[in-house]
C-alpha atoms as a PDB file:
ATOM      1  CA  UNK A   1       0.000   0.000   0.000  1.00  0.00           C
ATOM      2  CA  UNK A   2       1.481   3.672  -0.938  1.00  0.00           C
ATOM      3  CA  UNK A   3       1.560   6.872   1.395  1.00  0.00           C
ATOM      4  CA  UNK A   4      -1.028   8.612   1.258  1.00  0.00           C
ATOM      5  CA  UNK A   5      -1.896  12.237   2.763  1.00  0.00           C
ATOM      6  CA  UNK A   6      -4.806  13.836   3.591  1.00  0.00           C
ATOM      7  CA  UNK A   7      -5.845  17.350   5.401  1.00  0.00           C
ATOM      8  CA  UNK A   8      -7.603  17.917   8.374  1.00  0.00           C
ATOM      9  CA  UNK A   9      -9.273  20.618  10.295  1.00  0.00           C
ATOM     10  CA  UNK A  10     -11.115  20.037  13.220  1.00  0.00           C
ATOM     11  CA  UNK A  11     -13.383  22.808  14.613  1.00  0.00           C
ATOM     12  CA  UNK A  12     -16.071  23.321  17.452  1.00  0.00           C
ATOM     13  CA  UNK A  13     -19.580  24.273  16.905  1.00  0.00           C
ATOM     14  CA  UNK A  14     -18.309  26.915  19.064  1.00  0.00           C
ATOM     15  CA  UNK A  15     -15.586  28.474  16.140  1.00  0.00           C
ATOM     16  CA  UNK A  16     -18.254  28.370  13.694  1.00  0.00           C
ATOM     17  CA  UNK A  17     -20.743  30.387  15.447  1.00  0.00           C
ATOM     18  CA  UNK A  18     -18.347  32.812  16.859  1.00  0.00           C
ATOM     19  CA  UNK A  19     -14.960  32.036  15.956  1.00  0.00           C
ATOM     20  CA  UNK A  20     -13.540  34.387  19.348  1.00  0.00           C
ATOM     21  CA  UNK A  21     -15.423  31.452  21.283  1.00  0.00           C
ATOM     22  CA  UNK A  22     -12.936  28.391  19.786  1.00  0.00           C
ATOM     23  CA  UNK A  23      -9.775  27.061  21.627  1.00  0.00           C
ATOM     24  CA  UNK A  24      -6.631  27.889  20.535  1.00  0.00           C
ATOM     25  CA  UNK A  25      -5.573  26.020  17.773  1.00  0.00           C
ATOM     26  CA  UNK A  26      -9.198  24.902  16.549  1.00  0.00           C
ATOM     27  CA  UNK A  27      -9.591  25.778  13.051  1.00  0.00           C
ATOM     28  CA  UNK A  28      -5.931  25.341  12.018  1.00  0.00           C
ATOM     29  CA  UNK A  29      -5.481  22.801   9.148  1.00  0.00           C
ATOM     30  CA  UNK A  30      -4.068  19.254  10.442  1.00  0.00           C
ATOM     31  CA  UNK A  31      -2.092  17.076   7.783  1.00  0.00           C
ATOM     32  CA  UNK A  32      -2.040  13.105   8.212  1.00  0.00           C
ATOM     33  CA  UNK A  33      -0.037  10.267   6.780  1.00  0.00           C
ATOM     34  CA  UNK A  34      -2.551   7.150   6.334  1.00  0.00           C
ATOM     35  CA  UNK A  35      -1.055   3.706   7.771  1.00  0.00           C
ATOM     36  CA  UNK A  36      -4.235   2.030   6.852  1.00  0.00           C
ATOM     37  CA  UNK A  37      -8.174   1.677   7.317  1.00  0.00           C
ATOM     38  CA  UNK A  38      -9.678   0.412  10.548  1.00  0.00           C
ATOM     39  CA  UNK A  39     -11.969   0.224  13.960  1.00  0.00           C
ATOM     40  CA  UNK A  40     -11.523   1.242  17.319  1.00  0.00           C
ATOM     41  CA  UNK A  41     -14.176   0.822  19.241  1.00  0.00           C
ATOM     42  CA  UNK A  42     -16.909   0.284  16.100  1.00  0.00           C
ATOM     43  CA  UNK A  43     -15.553   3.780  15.279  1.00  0.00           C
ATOM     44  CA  UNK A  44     -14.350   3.480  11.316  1.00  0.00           C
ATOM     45  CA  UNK A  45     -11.345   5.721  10.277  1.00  0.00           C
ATOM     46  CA  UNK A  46      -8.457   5.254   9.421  1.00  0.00           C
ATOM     47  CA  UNK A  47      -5.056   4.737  11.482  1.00  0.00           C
ATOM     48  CA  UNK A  48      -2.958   7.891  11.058  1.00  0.00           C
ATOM     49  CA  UNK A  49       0.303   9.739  11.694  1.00  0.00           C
ATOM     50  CA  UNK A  50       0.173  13.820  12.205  1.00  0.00           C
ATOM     51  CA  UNK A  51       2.750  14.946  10.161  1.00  0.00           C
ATOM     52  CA  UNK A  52       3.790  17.792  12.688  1.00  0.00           C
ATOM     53  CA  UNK A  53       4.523  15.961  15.805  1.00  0.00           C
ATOM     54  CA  UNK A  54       4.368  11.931  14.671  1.00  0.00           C
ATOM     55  CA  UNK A  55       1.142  11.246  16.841  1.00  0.00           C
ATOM     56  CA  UNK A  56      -0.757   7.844  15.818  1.00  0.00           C
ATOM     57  CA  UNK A  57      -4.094   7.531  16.470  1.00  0.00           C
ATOM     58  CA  UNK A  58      -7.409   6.638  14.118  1.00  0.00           C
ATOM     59  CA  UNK A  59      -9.005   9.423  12.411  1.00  0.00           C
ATOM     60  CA  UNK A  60     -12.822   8.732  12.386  1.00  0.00           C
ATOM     61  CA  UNK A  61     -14.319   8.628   8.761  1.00  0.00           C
ATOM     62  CA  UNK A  62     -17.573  10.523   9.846  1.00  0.00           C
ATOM     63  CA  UNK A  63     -16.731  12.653  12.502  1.00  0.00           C
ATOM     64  CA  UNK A  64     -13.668  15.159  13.037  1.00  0.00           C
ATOM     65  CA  UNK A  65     -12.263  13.216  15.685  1.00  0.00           C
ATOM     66  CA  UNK A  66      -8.797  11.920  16.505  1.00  0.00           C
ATOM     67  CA  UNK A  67      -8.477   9.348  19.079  1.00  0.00           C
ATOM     68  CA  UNK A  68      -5.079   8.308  20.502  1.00  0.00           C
ATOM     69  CA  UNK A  69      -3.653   6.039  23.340  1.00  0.00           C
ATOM     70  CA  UNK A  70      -3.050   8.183  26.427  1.00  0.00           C
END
């Protein structure tokens, strides 16, 4: 399987309806490298490496939510 990249960028409900309102760093643009498809916890995504800092974690295919192991 190639590398393959995708972008990312997680908001709040909050950032949309008043952007002043978001966390810091909500809104910025997230780049991953996809490892492969798969589950955690019946969540589908896809496993994932943040290109800025090396973080794993799955990337949810519905939702904009990345899970990792504390």
């Amino acid at each position: 399987m190639g590398s393959t990249s995708t972008s990312f960028a997680p908001h709040a409900k909050t950032s949309i309806e008043n952007p002043l309102l978001a966390p810091s760093g909500h809104g910025r643009r997230k780049t991953f490298l996809v490892i492969d498809e798969g589950y955690l916890d019946n969540q589908e995504g896809y496993w994932v490496e943040d290109e800025e800092d090396g973080t794993e974690g799955l990337l949810e295919a519905d939702e904009d939510s990345f899970w990792v192991y504390a």
